[in-house]
N, C-alpha and C. Protein backbone atom coordinates (compact mmCIF):
# COMPACT_ATOMS: atom_id res chain seq x y z
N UNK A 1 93.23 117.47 1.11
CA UNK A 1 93.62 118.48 0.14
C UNK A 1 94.53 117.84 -0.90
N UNK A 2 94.47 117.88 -1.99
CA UNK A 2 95.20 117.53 -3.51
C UNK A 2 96.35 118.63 -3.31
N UNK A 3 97.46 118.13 -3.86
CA UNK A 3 98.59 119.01 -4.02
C UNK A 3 99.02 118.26 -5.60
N UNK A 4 98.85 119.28 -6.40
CA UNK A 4 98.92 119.27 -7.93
C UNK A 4 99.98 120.73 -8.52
N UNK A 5 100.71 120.08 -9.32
CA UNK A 5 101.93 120.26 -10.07
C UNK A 5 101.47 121.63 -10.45
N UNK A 6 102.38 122.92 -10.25
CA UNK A 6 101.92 124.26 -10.69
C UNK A 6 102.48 124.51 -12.00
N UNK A 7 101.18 125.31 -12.66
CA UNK A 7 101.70 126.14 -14.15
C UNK A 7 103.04 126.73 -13.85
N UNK A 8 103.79 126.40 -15.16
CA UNK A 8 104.84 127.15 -15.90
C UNK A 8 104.48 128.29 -15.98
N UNK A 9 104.67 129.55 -15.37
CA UNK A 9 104.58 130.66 -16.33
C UNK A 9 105.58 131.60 -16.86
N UNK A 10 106.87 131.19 -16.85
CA UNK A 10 107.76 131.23 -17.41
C UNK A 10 109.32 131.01 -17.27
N UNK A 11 110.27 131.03 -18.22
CA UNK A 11 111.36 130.31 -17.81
C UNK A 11 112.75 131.01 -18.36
N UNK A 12 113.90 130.83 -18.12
CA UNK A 12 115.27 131.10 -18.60
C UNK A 12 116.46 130.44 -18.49
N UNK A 13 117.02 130.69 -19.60
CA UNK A 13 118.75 129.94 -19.57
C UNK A 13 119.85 130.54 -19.70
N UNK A 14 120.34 130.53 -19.02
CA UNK A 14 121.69 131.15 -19.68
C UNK A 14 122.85 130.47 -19.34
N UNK A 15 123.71 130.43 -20.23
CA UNK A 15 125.54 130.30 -19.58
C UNK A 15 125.61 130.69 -18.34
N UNK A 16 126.31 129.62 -17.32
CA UNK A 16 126.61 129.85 -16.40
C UNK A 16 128.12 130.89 -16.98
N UNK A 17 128.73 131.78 -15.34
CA UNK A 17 129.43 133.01 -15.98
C UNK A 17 130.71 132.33 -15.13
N UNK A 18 131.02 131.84 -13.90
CA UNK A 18 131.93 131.20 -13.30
C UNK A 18 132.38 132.12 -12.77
N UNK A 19 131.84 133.33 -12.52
CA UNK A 19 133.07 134.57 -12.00
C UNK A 19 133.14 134.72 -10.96
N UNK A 20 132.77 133.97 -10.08
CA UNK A 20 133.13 133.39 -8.56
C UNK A 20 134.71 133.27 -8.60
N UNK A 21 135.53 132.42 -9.57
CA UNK A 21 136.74 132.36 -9.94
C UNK A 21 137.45 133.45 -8.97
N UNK A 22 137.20 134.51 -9.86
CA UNK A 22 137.81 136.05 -9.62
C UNK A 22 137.35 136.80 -8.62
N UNK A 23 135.94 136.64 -8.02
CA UNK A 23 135.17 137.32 -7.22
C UNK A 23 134.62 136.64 -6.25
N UNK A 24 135.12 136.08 -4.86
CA UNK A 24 134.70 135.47 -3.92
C UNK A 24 133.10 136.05 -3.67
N UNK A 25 132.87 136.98 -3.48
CA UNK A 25 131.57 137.64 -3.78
C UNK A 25 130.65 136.83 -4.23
N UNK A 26 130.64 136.51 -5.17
CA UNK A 26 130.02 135.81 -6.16
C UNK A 26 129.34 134.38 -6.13
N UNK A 27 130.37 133.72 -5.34
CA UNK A 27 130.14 132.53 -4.83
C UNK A 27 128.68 131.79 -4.01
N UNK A 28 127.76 132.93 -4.18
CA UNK A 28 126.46 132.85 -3.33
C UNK A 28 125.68 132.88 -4.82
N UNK A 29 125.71 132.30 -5.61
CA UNK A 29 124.62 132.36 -6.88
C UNK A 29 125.11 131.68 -7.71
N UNK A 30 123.88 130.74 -8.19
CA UNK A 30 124.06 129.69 -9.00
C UNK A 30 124.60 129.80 -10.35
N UNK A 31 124.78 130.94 -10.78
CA UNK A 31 125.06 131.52 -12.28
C UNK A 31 126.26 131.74 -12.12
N UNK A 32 126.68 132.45 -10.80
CA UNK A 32 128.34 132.90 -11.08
C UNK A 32 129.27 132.30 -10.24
N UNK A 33 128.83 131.23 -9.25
CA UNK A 33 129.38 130.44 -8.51
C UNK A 33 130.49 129.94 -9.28
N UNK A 34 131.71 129.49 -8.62
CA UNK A 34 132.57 129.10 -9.21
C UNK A 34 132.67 127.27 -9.05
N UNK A 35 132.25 126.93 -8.85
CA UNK A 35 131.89 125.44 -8.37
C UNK A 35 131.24 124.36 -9.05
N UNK A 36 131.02 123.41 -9.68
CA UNK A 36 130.06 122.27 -10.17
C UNK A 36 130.73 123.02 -12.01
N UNK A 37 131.59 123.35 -12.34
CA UNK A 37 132.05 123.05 -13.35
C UNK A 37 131.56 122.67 -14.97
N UNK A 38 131.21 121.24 -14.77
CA UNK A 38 130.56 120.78 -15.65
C UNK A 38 129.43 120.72 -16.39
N UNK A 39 128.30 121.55 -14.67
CA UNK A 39 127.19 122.17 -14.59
C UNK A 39 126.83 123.29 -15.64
N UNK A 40 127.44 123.45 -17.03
CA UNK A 40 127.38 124.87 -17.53
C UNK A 40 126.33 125.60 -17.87
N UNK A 41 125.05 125.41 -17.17
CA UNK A 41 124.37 125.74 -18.30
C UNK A 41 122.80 126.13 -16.64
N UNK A 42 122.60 127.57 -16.76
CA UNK A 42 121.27 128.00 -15.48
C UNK A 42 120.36 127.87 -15.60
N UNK A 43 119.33 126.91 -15.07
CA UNK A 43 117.84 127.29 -15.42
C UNK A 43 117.10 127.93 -14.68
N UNK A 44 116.34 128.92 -14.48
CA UNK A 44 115.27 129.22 -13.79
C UNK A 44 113.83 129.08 -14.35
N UNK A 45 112.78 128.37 -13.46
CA UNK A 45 111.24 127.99 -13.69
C UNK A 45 111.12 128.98 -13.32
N UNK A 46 109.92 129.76 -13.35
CA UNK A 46 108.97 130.69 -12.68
C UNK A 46 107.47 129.91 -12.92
N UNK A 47 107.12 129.75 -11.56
CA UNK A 47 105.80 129.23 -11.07
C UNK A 47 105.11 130.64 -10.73
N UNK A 48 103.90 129.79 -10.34
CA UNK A 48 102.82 130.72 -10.11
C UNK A 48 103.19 131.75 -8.65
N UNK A 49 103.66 130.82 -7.48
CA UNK A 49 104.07 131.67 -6.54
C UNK A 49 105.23 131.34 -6.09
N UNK A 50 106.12 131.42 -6.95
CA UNK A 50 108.18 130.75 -6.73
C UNK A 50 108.54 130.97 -8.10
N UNK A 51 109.88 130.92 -7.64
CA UNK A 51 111.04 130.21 -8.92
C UNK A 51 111.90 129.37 -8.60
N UNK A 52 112.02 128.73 -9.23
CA UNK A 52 113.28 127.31 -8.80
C UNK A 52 114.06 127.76 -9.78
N UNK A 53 115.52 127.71 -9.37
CA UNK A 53 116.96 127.75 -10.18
C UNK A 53 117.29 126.12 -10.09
N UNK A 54 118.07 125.70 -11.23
CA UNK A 54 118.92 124.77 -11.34
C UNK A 54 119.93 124.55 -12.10
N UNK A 55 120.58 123.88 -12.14
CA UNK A 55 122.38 123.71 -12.68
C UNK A 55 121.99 123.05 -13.69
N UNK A 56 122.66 122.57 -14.94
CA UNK A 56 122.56 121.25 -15.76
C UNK A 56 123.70 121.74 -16.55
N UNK A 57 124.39 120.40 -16.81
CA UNK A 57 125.34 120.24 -18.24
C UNK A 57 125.14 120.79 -19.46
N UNK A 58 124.38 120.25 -20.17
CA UNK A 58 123.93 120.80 -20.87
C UNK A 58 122.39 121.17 -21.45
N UNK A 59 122.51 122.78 -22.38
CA UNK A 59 121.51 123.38 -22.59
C UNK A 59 120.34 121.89 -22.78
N UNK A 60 120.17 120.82 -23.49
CA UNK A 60 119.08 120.09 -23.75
C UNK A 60 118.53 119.85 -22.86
N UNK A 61 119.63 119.72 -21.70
CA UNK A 61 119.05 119.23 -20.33
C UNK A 61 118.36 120.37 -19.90
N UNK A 62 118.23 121.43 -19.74
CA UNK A 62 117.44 122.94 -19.23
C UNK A 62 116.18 122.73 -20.26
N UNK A 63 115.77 122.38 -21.54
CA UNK A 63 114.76 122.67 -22.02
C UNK A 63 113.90 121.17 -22.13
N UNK A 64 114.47 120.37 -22.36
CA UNK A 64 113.95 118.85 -21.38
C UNK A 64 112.82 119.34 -19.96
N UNK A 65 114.53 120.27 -19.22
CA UNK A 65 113.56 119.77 -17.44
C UNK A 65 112.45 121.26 -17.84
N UNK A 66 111.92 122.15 -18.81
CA UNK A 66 111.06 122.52 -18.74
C UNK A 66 110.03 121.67 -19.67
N UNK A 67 109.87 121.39 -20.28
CA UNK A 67 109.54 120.38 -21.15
C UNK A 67 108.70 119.53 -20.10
N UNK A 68 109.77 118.69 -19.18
CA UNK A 68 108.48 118.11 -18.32
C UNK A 68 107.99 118.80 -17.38
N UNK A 69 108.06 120.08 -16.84
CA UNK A 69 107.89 120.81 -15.98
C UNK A 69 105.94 121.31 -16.74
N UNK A 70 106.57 121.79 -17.52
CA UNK A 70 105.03 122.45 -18.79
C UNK A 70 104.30 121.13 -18.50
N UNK A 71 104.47 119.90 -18.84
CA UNK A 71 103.94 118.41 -18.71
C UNK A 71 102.64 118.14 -17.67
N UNK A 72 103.90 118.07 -16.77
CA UNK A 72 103.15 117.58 -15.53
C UNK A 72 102.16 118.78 -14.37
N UNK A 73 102.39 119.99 -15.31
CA UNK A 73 101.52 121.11 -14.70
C UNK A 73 99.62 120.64 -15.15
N UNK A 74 99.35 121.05 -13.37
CA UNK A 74 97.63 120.34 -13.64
C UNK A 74 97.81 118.71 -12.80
N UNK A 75 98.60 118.12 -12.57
CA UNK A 75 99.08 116.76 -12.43
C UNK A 75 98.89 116.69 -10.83
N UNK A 76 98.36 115.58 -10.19
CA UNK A 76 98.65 115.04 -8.74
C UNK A 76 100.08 114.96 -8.46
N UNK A 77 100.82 115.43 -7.33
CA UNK A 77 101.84 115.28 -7.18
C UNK A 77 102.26 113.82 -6.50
């Protein structure tokens, strides 16, 4: 069986919010976690059957890692 790179079918960014700070609560999600700092910036992929979240510095870096994400969709893994 081939295991090949799944379509993009869609994506988002936003400012991470840090309000973990204030809200221990919070601390369970990558957006409002208070932790990794430097990390400012959320991505979420949406695949065909998932979504992957990830952290990055900065915004270029979030539209880069979709950039190769769109890429390598169709691709041998």
């Amino acid at each position: 069986m081939k295991m090949i790179h799944p379509n993009v079918k869609g994506f988002e960014i936003k400012r991470r919010t840090f309000e973990g700070k204030n809200d221990p609560n919070k601390n369970n999600n990558n957006l409002t976690s208070k932790y990794m700092l430097s990390y400012k910036y959320w991505l979420r992929i949406d695949y065909e059957n998932y979504s992957a979240e990830r952290c990055y510095p900065k915004k270029l870096d979030c539209q880069q890692a979709v950039e190769t994400a769109k890429r390598l969709a169709g691709s041998l893994l």
